[in-house]
C-alpha atoms as a PDB file:
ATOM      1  CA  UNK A   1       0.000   0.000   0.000  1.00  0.00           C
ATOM      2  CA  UNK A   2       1.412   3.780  -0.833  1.00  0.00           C
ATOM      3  CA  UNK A   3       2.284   5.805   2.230  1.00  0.00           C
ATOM      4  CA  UNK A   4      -0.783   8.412   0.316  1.00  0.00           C
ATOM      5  CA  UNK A   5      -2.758   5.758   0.456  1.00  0.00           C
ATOM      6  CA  UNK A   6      -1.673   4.908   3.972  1.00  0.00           C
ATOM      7  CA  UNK A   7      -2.302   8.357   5.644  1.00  0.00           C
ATOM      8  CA  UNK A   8      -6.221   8.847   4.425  1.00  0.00           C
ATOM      9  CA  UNK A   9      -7.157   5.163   5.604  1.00  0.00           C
ATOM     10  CA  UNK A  10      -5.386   6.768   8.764  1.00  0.00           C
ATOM     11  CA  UNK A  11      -7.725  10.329   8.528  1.00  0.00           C
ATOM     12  CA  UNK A  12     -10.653   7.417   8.325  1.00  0.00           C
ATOM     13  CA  UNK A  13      -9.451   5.732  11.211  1.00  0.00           C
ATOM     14  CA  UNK A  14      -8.563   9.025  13.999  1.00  0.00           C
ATOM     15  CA  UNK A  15     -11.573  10.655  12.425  1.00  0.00           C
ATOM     16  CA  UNK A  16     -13.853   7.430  13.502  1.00  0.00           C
ATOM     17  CA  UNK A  17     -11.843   6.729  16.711  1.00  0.00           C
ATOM     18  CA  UNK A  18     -12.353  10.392  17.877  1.00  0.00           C
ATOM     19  CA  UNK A  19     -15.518  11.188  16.777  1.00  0.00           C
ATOM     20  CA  UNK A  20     -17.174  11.676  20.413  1.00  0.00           C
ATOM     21  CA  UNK A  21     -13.828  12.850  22.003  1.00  0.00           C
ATOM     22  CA  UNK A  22     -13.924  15.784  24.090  1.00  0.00           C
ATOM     23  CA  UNK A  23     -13.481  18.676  22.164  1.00  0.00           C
ATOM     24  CA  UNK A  24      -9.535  19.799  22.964  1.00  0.00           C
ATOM     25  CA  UNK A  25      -8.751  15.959  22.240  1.00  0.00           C
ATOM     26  CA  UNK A  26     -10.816  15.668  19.135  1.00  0.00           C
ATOM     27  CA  UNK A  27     -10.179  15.016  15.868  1.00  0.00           C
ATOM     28  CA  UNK A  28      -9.827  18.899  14.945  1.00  0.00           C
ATOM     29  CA  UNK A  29      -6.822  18.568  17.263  1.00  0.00           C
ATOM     30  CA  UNK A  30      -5.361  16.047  14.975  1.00  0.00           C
ATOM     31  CA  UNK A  31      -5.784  17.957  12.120  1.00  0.00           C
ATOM     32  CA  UNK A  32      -4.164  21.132  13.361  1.00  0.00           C
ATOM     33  CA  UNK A  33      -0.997  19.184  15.222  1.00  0.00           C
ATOM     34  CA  UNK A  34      -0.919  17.239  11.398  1.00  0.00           C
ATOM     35  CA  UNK A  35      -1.075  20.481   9.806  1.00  0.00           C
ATOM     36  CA  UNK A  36       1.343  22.187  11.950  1.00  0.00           C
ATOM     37  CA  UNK A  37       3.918  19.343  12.048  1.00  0.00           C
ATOM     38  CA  UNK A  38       3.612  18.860   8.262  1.00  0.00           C
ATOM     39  CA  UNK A  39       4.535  22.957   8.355  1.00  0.00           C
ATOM     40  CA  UNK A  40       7.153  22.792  10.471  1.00  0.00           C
ATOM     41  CA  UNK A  41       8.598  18.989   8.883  1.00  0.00           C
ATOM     42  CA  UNK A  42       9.825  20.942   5.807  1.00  0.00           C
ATOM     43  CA  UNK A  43      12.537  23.470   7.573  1.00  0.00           C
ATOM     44  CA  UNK A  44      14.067  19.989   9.484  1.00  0.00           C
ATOM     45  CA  UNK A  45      15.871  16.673   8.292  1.00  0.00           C
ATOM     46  CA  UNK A  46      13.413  14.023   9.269  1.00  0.00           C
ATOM     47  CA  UNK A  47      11.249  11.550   7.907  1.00  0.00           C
ATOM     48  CA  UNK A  48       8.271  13.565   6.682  1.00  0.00           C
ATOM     49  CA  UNK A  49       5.651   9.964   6.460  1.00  0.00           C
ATOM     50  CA  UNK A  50       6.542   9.040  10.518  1.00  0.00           C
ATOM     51  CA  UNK A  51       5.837  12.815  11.492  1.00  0.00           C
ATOM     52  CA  UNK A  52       2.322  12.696   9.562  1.00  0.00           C
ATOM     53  CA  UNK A  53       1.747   9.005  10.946  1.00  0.00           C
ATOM     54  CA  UNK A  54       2.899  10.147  14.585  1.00  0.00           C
ATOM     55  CA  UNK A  55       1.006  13.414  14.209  1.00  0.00           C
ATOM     56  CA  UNK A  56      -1.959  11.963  13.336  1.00  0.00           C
ATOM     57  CA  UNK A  57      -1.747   8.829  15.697  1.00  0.00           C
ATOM     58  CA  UNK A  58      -0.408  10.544  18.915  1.00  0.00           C
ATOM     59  CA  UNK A  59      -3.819  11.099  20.349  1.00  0.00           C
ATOM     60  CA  UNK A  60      -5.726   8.213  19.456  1.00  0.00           C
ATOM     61  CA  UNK A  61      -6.468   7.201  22.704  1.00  0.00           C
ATOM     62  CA  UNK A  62      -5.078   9.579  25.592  1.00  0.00           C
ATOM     63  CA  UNK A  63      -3.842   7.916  28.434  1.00  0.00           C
ATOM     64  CA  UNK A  64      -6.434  11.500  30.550  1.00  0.00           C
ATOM     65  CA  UNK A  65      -9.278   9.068  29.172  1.00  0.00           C
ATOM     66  CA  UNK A  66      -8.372   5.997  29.785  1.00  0.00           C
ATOM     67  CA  UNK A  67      -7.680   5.773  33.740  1.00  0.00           C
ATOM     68  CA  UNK A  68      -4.086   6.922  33.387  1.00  0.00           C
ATOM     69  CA  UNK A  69      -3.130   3.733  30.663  1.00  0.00           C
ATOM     70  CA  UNK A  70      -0.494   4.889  28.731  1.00  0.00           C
ATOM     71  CA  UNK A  71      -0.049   1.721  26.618  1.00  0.00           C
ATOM     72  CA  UNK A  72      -3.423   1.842  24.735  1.00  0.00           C
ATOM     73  CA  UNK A  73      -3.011   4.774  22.664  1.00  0.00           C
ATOM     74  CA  UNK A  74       0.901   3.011  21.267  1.00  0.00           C
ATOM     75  CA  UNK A  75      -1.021  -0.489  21.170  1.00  0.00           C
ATOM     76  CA  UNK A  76      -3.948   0.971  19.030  1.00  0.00           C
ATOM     77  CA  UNK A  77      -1.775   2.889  16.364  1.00  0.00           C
ATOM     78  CA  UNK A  78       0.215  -0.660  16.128  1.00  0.00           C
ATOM     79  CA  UNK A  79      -2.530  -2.839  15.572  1.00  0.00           C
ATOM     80  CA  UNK A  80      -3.805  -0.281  12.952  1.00  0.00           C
ATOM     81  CA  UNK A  81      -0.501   0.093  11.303  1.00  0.00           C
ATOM     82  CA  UNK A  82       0.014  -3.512  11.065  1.00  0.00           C
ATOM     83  CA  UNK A  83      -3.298  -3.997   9.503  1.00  0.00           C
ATOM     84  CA  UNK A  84      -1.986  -1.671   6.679  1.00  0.00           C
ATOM     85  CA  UNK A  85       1.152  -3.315   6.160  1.00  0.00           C
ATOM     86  CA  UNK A  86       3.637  -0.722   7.251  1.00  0.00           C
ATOM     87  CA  UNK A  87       6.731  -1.301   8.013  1.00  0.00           C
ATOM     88  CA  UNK A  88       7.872  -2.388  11.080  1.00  0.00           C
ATOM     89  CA  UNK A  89      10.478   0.549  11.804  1.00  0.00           C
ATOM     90  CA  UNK A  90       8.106   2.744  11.397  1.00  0.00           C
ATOM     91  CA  UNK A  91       5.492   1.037  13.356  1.00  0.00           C
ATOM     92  CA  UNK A  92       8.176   1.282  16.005  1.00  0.00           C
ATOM     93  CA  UNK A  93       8.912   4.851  15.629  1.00  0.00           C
ATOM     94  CA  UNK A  94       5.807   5.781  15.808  1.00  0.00           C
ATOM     95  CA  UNK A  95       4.760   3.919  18.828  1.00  0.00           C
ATOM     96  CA  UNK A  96       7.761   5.959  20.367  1.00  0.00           C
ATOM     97  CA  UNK A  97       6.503   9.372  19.423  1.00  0.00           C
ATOM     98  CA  UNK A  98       2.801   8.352  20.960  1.00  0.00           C
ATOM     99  CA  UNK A  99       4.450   7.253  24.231  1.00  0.00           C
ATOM    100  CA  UNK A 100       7.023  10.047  24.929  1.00  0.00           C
ATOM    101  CA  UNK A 101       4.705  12.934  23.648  1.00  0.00           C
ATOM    102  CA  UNK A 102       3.104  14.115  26.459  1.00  0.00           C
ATOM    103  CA  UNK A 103       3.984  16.556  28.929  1.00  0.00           C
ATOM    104  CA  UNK A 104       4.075  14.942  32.507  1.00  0.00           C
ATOM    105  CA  UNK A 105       5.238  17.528  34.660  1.00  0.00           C
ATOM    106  CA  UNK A 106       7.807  20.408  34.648  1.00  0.00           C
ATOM    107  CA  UNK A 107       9.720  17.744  37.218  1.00  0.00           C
ATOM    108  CA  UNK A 108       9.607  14.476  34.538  1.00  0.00           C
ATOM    109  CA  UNK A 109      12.508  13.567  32.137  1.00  0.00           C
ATOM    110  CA  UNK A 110      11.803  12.739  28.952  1.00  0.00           C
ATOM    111  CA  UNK A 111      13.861   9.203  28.216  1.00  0.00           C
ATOM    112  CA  UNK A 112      13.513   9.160  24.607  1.00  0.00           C
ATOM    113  CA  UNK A 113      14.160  11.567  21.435  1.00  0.00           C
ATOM    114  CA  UNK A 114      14.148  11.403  17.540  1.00  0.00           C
ATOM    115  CA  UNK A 115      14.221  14.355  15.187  1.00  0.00           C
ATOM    116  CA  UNK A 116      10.434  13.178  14.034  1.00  0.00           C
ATOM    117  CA  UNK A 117       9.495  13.194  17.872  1.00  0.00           C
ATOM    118  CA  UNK A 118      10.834  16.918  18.254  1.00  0.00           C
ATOM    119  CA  UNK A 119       8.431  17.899  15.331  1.00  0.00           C
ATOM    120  CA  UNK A 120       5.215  16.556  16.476  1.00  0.00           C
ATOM    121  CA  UNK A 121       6.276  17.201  19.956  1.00  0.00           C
ATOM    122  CA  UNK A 122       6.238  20.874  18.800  1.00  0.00           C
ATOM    123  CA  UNK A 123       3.291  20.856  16.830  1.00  0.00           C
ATOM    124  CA  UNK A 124       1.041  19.440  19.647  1.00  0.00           C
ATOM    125  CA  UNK A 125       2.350  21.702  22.370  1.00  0.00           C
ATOM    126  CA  UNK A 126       1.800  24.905  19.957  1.00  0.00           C
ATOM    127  CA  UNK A 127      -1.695  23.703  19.921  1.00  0.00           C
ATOM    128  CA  UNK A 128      -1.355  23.880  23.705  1.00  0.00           C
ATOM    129  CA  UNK A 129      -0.685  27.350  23.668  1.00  0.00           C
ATOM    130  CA  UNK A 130      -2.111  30.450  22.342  1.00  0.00           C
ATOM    131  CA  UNK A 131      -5.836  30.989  21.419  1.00  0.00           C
ATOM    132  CA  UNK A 132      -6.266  28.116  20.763  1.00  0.00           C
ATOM    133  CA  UNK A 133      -4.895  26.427  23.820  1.00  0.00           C
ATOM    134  CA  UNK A 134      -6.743  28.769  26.324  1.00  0.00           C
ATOM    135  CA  UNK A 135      -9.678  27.393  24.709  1.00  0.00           C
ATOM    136  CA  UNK A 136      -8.933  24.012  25.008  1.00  0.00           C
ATOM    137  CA  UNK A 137      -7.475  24.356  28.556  1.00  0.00           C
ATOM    138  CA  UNK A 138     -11.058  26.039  29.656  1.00  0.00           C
ATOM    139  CA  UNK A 139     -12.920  23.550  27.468  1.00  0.00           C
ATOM    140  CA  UNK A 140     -10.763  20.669  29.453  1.00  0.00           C
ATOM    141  CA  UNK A 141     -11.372  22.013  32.938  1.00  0.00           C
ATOM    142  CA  UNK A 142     -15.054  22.163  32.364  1.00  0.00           C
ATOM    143  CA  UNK A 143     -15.435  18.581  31.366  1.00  0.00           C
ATOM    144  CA  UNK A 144     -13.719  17.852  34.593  1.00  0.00           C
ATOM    145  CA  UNK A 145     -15.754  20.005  36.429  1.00  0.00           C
ATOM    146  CA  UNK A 146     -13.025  22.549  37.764  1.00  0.00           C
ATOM    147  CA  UNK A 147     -13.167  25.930  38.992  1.00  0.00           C
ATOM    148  CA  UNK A 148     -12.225  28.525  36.867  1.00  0.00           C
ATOM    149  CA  UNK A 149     -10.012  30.222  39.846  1.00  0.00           C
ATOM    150  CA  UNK A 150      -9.167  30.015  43.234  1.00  0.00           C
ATOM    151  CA  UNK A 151      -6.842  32.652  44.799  1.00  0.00           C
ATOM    152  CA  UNK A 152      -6.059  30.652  47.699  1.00  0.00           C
ATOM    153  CA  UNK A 153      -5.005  27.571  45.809  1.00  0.00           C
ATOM    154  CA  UNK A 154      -1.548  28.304  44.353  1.00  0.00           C
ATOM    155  CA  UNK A 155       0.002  26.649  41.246  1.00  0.00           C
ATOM    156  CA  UNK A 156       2.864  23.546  41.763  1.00  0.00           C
ATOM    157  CA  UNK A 157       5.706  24.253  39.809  1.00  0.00           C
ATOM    158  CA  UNK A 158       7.659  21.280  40.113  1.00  0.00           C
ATOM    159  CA  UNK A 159       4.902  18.268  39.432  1.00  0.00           C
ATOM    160  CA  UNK A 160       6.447  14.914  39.110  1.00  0.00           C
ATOM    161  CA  UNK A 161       4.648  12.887  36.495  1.00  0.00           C
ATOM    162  CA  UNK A 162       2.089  11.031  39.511  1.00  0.00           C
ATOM    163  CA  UNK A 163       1.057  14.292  40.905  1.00  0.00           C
ATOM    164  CA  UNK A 164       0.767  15.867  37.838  1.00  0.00           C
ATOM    165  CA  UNK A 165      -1.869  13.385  36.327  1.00  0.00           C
ATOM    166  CA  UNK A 166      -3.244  12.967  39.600  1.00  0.00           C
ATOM    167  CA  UNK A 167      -3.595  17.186  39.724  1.00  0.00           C
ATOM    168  CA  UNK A 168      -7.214  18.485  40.056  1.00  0.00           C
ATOM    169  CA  UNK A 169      -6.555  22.289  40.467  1.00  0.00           C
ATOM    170  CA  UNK A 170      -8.486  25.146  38.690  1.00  0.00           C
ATOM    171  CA  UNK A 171      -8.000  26.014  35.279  1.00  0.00           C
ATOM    172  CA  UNK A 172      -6.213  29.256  35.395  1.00  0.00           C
ATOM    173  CA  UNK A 173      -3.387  27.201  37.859  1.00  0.00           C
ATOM    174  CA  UNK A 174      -2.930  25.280  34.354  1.00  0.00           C
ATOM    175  CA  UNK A 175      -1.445  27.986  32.698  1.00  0.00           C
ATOM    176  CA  UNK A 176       1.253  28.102  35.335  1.00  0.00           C
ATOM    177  CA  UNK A 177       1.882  24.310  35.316  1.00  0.00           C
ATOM    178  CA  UNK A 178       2.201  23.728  32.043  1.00  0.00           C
ATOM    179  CA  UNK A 179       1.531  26.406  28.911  1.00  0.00           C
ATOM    180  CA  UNK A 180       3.753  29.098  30.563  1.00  0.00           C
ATOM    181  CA  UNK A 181       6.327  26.329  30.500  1.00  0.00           C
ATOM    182  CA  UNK A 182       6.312  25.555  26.773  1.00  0.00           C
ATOM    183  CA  UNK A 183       8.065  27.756  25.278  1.00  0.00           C
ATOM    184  CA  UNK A 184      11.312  27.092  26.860  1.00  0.00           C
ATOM    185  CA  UNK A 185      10.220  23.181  25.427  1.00  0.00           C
ATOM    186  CA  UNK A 186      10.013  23.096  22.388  1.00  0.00           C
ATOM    187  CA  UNK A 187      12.606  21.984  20.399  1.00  0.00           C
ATOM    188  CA  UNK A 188      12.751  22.842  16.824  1.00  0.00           C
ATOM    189  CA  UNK A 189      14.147  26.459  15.613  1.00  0.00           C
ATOM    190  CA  UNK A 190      10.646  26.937  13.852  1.00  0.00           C
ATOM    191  CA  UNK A 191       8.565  25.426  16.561  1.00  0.00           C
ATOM    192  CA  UNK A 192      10.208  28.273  18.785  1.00  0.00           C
ATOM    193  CA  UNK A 193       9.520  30.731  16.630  1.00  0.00           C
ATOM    194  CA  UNK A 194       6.269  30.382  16.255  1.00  0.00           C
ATOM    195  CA  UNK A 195       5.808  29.515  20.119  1.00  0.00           C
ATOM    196  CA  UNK A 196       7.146  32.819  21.205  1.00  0.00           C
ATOM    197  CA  UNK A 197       3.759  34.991  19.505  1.00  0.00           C
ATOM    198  CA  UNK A 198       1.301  32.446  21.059  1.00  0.00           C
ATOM    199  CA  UNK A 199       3.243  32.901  24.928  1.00  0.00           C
ATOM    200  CA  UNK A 200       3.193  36.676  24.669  1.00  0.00           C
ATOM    201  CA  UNK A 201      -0.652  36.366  23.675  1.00  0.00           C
ATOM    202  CA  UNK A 202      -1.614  34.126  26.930  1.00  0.00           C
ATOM    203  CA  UNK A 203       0.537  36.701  29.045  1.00  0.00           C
ATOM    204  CA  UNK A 204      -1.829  39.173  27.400  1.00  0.00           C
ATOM    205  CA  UNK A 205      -5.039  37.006  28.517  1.00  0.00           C
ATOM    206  CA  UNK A 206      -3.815  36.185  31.731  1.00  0.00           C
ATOM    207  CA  UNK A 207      -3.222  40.362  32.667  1.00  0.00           C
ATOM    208  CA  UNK A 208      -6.558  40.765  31.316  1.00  0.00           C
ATOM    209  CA  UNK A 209      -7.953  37.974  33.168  1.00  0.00           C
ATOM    210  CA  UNK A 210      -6.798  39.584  36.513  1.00  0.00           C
ATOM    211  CA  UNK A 211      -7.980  42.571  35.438  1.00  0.00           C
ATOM    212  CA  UNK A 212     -11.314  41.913  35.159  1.00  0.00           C
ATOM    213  CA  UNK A 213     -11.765  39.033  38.204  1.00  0.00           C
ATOM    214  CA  UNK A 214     -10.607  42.100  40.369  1.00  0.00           C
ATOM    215  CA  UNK A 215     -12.519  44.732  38.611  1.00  0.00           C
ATOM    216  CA  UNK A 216      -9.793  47.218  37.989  1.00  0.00           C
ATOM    217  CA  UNK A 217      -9.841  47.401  34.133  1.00  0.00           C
END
């Protein structure tokens, strides 16, 4: 089977797979990390078909929905890809990107890297960030039923990956715990780039957030 071929039987597949995900993990999350990856794929070396195939495969079955299982989402995109016929080094590979993805916590390690990781890596945490990602983060926290704010609880810096999936704190502590953070992550030269525009926009959000909670606008 062609690796064109390939990647719309894989659109089929997320697109079916997702189709009653919560809205920041949906299938219109694919799309944009796909898009975004593809985008910033063609200023690095790497292997353009395992970016698109871990791009659109890294969120096929979040570990946030599935009690904290991290080996369903790698598992699922294997059986799939084996179905197709695809090679097993890139079967591999991709399994890789799915499992190492995620942000765990400002305090967690990351124990494996590829070029091809670094792009998607990028291309999901700039969806993370920005208007887009205060959407999603607010969109998130209401399907978990959190506060919005709480002045008295303050945001943990320094999660290790237990407490940070374990973490049930209000939205805007998000911000502080993770999307503040990305930007000194990412790891391509154009994923930074284009990080640094969405940051200075949720710095923006975040002063006008204040702003209004306290009424001083």
């Amino acid at each position: 089977m062609d690796r064109d071929t390939v990647i719309q039987k894989t659109v089929t597949f997320v697109k079916d797979e997702l189709f009653l995900a919560e809205g920041g993990h949906d299938w219109w999350h694919v799309y944009r990390v796909w898009k975004l990856a593809r985008q910033i794929a063609r200023r690095e070396e790497v292997d353009l078909f395992v970016v698109e195939m871990g791009a659109l495969l890294h969120d096929i079955a979040d570990s946030k929905f599935h009690n904290g299982d991290e080996t369903i989402g790698p598992r699922k995109a294997r059986e799939f890809l084996v179905s197709l016929g695809v090679e097993k080094e890139v079967i591999s590979h991709v399994e890789k990107i799915i499992a190492h993805i995620s942000f765990k916590g400002a305090a967690h390690r990351q124990e494996f890297r590829s070029a091809e990781l670094d792009v998607v890596q990028d291309a999901d945490r700039l969806d993370a960030i920005g208007a887009i990602g205060i959407a999603r983060t607010f969109n998130y926290g209401g399907h978990k039923g959190r506060s919005i704010y709480d002045p008295g609880i303050p945001p943990v810096q320094e999660m290790t990956k237990e407490t940070y999936k374990k973490n049930t704190s209000p939205t805007i502590n998000h911000f502080y715990e993770k999307l503040l953070l990305l930007k000194d992550r990412m790891n391509t030269r154009t994923g930074k780039e284009m990080a640094m525009e969405r940051h200075r926009f949720m710095e923006q959000y975040l002063d006008r957030f204040y702003a209004e909670w306290e009424g001083t606008e």
